[in-house]
PDB file of N, CA and C in Angstrom:
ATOM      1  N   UNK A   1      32.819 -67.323   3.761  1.00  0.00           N
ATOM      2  CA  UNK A   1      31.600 -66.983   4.449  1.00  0.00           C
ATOM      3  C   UNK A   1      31.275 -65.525   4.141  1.00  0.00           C
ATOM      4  N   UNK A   2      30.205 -65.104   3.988  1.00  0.00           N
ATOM      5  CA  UNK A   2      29.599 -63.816   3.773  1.00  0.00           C
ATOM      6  C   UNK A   2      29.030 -63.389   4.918  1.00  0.00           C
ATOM      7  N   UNK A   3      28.802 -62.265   5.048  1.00  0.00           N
ATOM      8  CA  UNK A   3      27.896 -61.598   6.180  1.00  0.00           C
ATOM      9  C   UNK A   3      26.773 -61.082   5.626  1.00  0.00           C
ATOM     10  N   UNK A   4      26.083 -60.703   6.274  1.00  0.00           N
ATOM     11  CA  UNK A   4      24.437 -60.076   6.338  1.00  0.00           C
ATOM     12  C   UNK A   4      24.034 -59.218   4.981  1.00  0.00           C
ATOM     13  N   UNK A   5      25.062 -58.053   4.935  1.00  0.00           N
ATOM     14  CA  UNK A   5      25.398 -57.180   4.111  1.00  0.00           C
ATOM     15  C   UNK A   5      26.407 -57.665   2.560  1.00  0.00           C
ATOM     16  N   UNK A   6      26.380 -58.923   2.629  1.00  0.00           N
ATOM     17  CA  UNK A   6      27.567 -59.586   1.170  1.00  0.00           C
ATOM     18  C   UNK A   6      28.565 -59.443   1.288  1.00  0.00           C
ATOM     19  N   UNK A   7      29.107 -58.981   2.320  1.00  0.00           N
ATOM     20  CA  UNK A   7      30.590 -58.487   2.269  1.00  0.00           C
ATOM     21  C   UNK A   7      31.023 -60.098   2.674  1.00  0.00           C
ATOM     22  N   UNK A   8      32.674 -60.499   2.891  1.00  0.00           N
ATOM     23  CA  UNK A   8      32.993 -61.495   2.723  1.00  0.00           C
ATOM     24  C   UNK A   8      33.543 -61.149   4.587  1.00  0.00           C
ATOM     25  N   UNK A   9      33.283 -62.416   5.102  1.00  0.00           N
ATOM     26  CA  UNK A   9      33.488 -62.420   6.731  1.00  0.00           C
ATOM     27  C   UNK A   9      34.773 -63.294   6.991  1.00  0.00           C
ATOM     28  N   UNK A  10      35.822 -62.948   7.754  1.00  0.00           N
ATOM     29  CA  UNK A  10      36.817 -63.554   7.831  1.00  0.00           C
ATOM     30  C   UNK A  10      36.801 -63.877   9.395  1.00  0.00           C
ATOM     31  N   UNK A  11      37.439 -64.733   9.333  1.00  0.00           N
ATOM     32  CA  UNK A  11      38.115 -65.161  11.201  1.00  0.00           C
ATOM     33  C   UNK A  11      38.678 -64.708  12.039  1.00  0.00           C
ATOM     34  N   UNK A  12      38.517 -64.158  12.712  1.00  0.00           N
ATOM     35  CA  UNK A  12      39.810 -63.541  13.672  1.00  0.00           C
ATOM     36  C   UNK A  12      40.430 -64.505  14.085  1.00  0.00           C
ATOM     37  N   UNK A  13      42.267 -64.137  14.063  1.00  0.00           N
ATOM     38  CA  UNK A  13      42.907 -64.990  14.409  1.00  0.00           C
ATOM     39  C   UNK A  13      43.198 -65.102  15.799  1.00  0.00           C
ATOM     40  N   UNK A  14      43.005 -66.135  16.994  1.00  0.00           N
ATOM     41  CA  UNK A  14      43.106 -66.348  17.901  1.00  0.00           C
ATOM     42  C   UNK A  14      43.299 -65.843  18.611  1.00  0.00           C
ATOM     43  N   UNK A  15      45.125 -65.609  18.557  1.00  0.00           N
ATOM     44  CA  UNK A  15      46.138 -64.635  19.071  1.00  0.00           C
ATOM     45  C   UNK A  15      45.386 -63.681  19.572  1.00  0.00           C
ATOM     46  N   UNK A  16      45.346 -62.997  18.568  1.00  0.00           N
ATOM     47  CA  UNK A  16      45.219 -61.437  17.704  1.00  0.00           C
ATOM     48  C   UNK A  16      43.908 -61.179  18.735  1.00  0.00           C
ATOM     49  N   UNK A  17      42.707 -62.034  18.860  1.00  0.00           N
ATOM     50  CA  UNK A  17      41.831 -62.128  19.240  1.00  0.00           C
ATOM     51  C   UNK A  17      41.911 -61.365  20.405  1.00  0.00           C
ATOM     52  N   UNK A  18      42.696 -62.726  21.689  1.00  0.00           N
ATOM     53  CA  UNK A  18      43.245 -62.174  23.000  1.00  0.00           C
ATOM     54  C   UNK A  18      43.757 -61.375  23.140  1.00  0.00           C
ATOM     55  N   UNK A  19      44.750 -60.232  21.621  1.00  0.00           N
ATOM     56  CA  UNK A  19      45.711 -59.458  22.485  1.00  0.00           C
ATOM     57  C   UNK A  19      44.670 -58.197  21.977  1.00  0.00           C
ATOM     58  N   UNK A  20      43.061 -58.485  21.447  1.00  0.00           N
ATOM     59  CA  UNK A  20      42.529 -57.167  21.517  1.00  0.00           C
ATOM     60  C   UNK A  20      41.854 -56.521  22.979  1.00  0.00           C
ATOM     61  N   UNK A  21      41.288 -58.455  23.291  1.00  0.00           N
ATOM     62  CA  UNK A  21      40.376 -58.381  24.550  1.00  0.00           C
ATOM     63  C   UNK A  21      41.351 -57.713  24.998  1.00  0.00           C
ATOM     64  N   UNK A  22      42.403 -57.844  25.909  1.00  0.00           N
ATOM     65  CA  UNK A  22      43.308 -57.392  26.417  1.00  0.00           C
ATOM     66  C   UNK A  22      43.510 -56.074  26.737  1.00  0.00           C
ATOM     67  N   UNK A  23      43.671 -55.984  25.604  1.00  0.00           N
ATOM     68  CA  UNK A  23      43.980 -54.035  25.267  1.00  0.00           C
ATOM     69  C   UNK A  23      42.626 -53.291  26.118  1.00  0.00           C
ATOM     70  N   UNK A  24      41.674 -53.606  25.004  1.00  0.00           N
ATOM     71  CA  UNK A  24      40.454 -53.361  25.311  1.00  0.00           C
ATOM     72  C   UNK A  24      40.063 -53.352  27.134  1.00  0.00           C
ATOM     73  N   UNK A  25      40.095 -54.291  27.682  1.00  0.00           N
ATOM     74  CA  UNK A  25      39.823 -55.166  28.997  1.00  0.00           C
ATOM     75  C   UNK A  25      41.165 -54.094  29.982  1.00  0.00           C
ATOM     76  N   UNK A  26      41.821 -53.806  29.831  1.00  0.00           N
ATOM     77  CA  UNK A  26      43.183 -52.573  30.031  1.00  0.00           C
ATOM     78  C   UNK A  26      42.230 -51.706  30.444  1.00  0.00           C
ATOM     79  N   UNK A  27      41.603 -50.759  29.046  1.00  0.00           N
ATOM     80  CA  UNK A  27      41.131 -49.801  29.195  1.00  0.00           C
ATOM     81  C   UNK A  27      40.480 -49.629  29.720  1.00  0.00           C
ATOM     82  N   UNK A  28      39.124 -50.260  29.802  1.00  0.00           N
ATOM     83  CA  UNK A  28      37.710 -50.443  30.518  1.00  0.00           C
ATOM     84  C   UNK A  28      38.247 -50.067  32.038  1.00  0.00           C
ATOM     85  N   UNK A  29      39.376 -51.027  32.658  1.00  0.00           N
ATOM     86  CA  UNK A  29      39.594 -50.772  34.199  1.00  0.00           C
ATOM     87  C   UNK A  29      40.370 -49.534  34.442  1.00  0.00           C
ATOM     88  N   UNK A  30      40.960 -49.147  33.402  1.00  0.00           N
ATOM     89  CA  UNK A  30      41.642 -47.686  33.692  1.00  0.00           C
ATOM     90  C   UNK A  30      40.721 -46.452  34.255  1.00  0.00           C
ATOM     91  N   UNK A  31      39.377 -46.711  33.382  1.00  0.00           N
ATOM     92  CA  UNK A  31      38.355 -46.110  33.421  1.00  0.00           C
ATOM     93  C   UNK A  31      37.477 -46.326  34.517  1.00  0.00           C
ATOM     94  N   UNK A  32      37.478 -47.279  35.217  1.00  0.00           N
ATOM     95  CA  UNK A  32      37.002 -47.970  36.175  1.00  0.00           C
ATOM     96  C   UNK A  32      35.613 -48.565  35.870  1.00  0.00           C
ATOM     97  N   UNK A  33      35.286 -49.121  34.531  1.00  0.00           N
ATOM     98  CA  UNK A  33      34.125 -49.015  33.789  1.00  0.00           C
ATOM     99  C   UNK A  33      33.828 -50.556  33.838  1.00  0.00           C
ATOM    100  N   UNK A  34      32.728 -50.914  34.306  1.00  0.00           N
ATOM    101  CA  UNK A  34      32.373 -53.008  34.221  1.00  0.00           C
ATOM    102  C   UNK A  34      32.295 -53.328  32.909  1.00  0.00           C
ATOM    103  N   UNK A  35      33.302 -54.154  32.795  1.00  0.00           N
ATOM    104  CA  UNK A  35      33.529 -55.110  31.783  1.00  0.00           C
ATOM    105  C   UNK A  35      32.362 -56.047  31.433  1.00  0.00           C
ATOM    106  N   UNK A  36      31.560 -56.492  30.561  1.00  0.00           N
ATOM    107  CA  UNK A  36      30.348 -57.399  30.392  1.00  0.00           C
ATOM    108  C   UNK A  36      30.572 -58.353  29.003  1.00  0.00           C
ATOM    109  N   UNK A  37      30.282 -59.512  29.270  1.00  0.00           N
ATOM    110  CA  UNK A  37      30.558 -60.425  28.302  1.00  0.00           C
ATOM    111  C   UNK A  37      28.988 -60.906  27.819  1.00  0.00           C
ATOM    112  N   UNK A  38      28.587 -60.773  26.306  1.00  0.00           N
ATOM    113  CA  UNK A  38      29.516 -61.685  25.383  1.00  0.00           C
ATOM    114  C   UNK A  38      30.041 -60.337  24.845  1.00  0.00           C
ATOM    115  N   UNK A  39      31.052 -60.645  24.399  1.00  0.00           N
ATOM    116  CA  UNK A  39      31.713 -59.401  23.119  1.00  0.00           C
ATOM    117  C   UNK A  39      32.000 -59.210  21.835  1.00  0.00           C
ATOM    118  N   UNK A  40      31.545 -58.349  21.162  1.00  0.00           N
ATOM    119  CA  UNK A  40      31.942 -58.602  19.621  1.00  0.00           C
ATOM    120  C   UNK A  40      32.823 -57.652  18.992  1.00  0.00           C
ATOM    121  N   UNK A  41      33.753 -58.144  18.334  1.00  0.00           N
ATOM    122  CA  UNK A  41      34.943 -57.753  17.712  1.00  0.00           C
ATOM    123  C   UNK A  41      34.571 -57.572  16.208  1.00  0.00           C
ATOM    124  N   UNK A  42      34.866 -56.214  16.014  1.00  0.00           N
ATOM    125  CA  UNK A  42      34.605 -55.945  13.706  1.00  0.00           C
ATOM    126  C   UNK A  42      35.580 -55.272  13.468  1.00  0.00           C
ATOM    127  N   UNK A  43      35.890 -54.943  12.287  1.00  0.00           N
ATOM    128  CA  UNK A  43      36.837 -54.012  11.501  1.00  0.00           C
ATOM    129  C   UNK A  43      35.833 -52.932  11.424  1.00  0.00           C
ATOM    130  N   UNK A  44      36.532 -52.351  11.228  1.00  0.00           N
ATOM    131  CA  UNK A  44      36.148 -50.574  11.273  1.00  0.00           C
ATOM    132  C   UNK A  44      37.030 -49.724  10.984  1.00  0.00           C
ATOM    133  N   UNK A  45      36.613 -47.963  10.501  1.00  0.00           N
ATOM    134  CA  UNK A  45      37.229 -47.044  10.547  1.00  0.00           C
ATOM    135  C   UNK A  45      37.176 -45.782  11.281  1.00  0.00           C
ATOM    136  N   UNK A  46      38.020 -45.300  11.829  1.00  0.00           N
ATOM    137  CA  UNK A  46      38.018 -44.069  12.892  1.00  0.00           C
ATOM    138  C   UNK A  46      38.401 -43.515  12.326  1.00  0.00           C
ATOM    139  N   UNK A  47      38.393 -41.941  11.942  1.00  0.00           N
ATOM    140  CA  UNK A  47      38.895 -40.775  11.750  1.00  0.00           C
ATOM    141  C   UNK A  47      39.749 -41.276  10.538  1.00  0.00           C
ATOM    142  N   UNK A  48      39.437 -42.153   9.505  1.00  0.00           N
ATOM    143  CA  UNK A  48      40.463 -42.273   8.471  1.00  0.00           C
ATOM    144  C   UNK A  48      41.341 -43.599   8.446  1.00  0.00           C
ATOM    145  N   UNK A  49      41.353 -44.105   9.834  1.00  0.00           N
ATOM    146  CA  UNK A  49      41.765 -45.165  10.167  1.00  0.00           C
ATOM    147  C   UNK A  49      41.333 -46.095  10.097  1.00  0.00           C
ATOM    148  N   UNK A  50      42.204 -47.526   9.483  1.00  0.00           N
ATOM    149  CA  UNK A  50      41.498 -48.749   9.940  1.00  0.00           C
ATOM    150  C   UNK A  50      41.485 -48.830  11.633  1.00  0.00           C
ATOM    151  N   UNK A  51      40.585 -49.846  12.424  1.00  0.00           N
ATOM    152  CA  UNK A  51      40.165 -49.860  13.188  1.00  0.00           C
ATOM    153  C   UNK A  51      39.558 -51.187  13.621  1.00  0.00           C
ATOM    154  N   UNK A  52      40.344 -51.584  14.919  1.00  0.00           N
ATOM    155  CA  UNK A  52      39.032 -52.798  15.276  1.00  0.00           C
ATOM    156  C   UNK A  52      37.905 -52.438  16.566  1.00  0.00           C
ATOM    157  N   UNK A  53      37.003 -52.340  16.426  1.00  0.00           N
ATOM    158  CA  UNK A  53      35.589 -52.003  17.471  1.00  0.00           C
ATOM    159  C   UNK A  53      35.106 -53.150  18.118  1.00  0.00           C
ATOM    160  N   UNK A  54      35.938 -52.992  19.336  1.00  0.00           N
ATOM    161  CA  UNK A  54      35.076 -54.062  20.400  1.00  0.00           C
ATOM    162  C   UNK A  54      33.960 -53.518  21.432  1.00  0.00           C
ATOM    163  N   UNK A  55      33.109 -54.259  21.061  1.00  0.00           N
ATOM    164  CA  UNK A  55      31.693 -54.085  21.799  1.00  0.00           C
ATOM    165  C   UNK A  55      31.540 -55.118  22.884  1.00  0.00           C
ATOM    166  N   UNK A  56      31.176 -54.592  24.270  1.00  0.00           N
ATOM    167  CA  UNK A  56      31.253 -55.304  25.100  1.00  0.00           C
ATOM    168  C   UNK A  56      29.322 -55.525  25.461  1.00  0.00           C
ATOM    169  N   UNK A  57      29.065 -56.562  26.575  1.00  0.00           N
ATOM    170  CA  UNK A  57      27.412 -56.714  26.160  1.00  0.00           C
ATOM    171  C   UNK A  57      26.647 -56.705  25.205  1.00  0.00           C
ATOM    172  N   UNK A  58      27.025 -57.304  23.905  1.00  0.00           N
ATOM    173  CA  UNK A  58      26.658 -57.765  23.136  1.00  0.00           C
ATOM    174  C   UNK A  58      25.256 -58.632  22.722  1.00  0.00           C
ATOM    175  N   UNK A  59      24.364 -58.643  22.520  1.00  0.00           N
ATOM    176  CA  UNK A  59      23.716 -57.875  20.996  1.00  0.00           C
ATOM    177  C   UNK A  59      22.749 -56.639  22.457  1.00  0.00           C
ATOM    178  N   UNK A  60      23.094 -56.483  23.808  1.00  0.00           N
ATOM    179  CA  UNK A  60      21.824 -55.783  24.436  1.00  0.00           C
ATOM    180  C   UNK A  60      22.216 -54.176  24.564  1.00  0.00           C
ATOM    181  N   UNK A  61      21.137 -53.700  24.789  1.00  0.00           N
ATOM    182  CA  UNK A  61      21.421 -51.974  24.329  1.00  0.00           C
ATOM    183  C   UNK A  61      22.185 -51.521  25.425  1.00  0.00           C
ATOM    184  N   UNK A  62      21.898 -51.186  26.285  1.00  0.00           N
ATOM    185  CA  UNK A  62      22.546 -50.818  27.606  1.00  0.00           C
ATOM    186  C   UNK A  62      23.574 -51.574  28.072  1.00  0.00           C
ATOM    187  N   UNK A  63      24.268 -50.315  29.339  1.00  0.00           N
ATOM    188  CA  UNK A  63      25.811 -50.992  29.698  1.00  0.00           C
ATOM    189  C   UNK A  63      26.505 -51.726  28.984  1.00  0.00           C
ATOM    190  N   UNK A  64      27.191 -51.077  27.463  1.00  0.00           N
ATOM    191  CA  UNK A  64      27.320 -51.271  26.505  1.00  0.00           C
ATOM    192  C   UNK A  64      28.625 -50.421  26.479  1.00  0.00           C
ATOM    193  N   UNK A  65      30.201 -50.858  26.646  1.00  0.00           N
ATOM    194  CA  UNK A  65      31.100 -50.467  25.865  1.00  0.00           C
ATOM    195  C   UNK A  65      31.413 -50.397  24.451  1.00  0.00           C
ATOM    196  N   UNK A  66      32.057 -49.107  24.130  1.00  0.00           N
ATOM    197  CA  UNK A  66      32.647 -49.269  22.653  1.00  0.00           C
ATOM    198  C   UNK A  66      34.255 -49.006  23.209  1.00  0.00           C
ATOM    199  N   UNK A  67      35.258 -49.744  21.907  1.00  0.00           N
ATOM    200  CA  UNK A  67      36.596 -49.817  22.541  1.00  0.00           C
ATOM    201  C   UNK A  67      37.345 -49.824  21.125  1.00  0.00           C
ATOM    202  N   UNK A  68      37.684 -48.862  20.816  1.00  0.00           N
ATOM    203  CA  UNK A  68      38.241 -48.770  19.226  1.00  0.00           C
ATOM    204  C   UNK A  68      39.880 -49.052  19.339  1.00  0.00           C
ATOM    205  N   UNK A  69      40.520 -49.788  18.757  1.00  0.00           N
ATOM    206  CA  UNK A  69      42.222 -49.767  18.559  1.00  0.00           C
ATOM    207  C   UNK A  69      42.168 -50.049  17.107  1.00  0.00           C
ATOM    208  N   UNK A  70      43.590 -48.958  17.123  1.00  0.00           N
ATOM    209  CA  UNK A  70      43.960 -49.116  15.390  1.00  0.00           C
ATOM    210  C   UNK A  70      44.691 -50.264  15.527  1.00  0.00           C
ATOM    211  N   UNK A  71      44.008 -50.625  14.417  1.00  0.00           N
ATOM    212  CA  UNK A  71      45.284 -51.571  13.503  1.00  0.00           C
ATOM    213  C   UNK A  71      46.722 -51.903  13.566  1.00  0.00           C
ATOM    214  N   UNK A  72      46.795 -50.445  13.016  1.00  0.00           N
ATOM    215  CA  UNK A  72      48.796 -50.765  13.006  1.00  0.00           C
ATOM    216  C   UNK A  72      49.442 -50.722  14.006  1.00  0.00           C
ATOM    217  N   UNK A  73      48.920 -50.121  15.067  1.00  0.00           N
ATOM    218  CA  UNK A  73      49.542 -50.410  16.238  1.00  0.00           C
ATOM    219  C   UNK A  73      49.106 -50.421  17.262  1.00  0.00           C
ATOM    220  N   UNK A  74      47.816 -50.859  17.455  1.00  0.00           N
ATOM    221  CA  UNK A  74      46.790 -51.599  18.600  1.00  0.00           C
ATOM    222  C   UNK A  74      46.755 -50.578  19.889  1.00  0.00           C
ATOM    223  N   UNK A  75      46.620 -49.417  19.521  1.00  0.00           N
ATOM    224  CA  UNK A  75      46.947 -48.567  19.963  1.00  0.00           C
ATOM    225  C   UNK A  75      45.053 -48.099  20.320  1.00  0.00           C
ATOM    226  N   UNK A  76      44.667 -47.861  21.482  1.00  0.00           N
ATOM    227  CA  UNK A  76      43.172 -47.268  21.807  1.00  0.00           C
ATOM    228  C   UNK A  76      43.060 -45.860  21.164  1.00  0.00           C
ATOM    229  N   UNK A  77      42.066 -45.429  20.323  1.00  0.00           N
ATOM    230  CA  UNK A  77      41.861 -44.909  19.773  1.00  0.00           C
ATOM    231  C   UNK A  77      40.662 -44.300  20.387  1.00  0.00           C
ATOM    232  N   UNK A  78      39.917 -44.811  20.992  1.00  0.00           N
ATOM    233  CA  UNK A  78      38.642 -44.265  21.525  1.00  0.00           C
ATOM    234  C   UNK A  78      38.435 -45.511  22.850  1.00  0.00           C
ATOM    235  N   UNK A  79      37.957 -44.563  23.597  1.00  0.00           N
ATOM    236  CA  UNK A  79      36.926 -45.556  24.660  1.00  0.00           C
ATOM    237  C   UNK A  79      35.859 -44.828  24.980  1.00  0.00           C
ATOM    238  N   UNK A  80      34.305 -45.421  25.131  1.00  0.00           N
ATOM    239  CA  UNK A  80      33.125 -44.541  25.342  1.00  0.00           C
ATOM    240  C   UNK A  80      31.844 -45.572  25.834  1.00  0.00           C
ATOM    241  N   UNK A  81      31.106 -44.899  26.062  1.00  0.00           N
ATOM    242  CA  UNK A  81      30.132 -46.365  26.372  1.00  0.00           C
ATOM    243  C   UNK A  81      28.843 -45.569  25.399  1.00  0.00           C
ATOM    244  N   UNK A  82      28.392 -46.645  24.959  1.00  0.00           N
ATOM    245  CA  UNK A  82      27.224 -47.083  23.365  1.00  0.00           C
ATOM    246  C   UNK A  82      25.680 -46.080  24.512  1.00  0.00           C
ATOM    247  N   UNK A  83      25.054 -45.263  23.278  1.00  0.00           N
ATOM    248  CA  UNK A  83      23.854 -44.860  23.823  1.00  0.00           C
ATOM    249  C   UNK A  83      22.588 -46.059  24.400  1.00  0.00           C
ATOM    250  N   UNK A  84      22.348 -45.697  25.412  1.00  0.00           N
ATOM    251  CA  UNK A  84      21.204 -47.161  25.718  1.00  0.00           C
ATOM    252  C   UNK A  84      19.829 -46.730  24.619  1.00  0.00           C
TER     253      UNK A  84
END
């Protein structure tokens, strides 16, 4: 499957899936910040890093989390909420 841009779109694997919500879904309440569904999960890079970017309220502008964890060790890298 391709995406929008030609690049080639892969699956997230299940698991992997839940143990981002997770992480992610962690942080948000640490912060004391409302969680909003639907959510979308991409690859990305932070500061040099691979990166996965979960976006919470999905495709709408406002009350809009961003929730970055690296890769190698699913580790939060950023938490912030998206300009409305």
């Amino acid at each position: 499957m391709t995406g929008a841009d030609g690049h080639e779109v892969k699956t997230l694997d299940a698991k992997l899936r839940e143990q981002l919500i997770e992480i992610a879904q962690a942080a948000a309440r640490e912060r004391n910040w409302e969680w909003r569904e639907p959510i979308q999960i991409t690859s990305t890079a932070h500061e040099g890093e691979a990166a996965w970017r979960i976006r919470t309220n999905f495709p709408m502008r406002g009350n809009s989390l961003l929730i970055l964890i690296r890769k190698s060790d699913l580790t939060v890298m950023h938490a912030g909420h998206l300009p409305r």
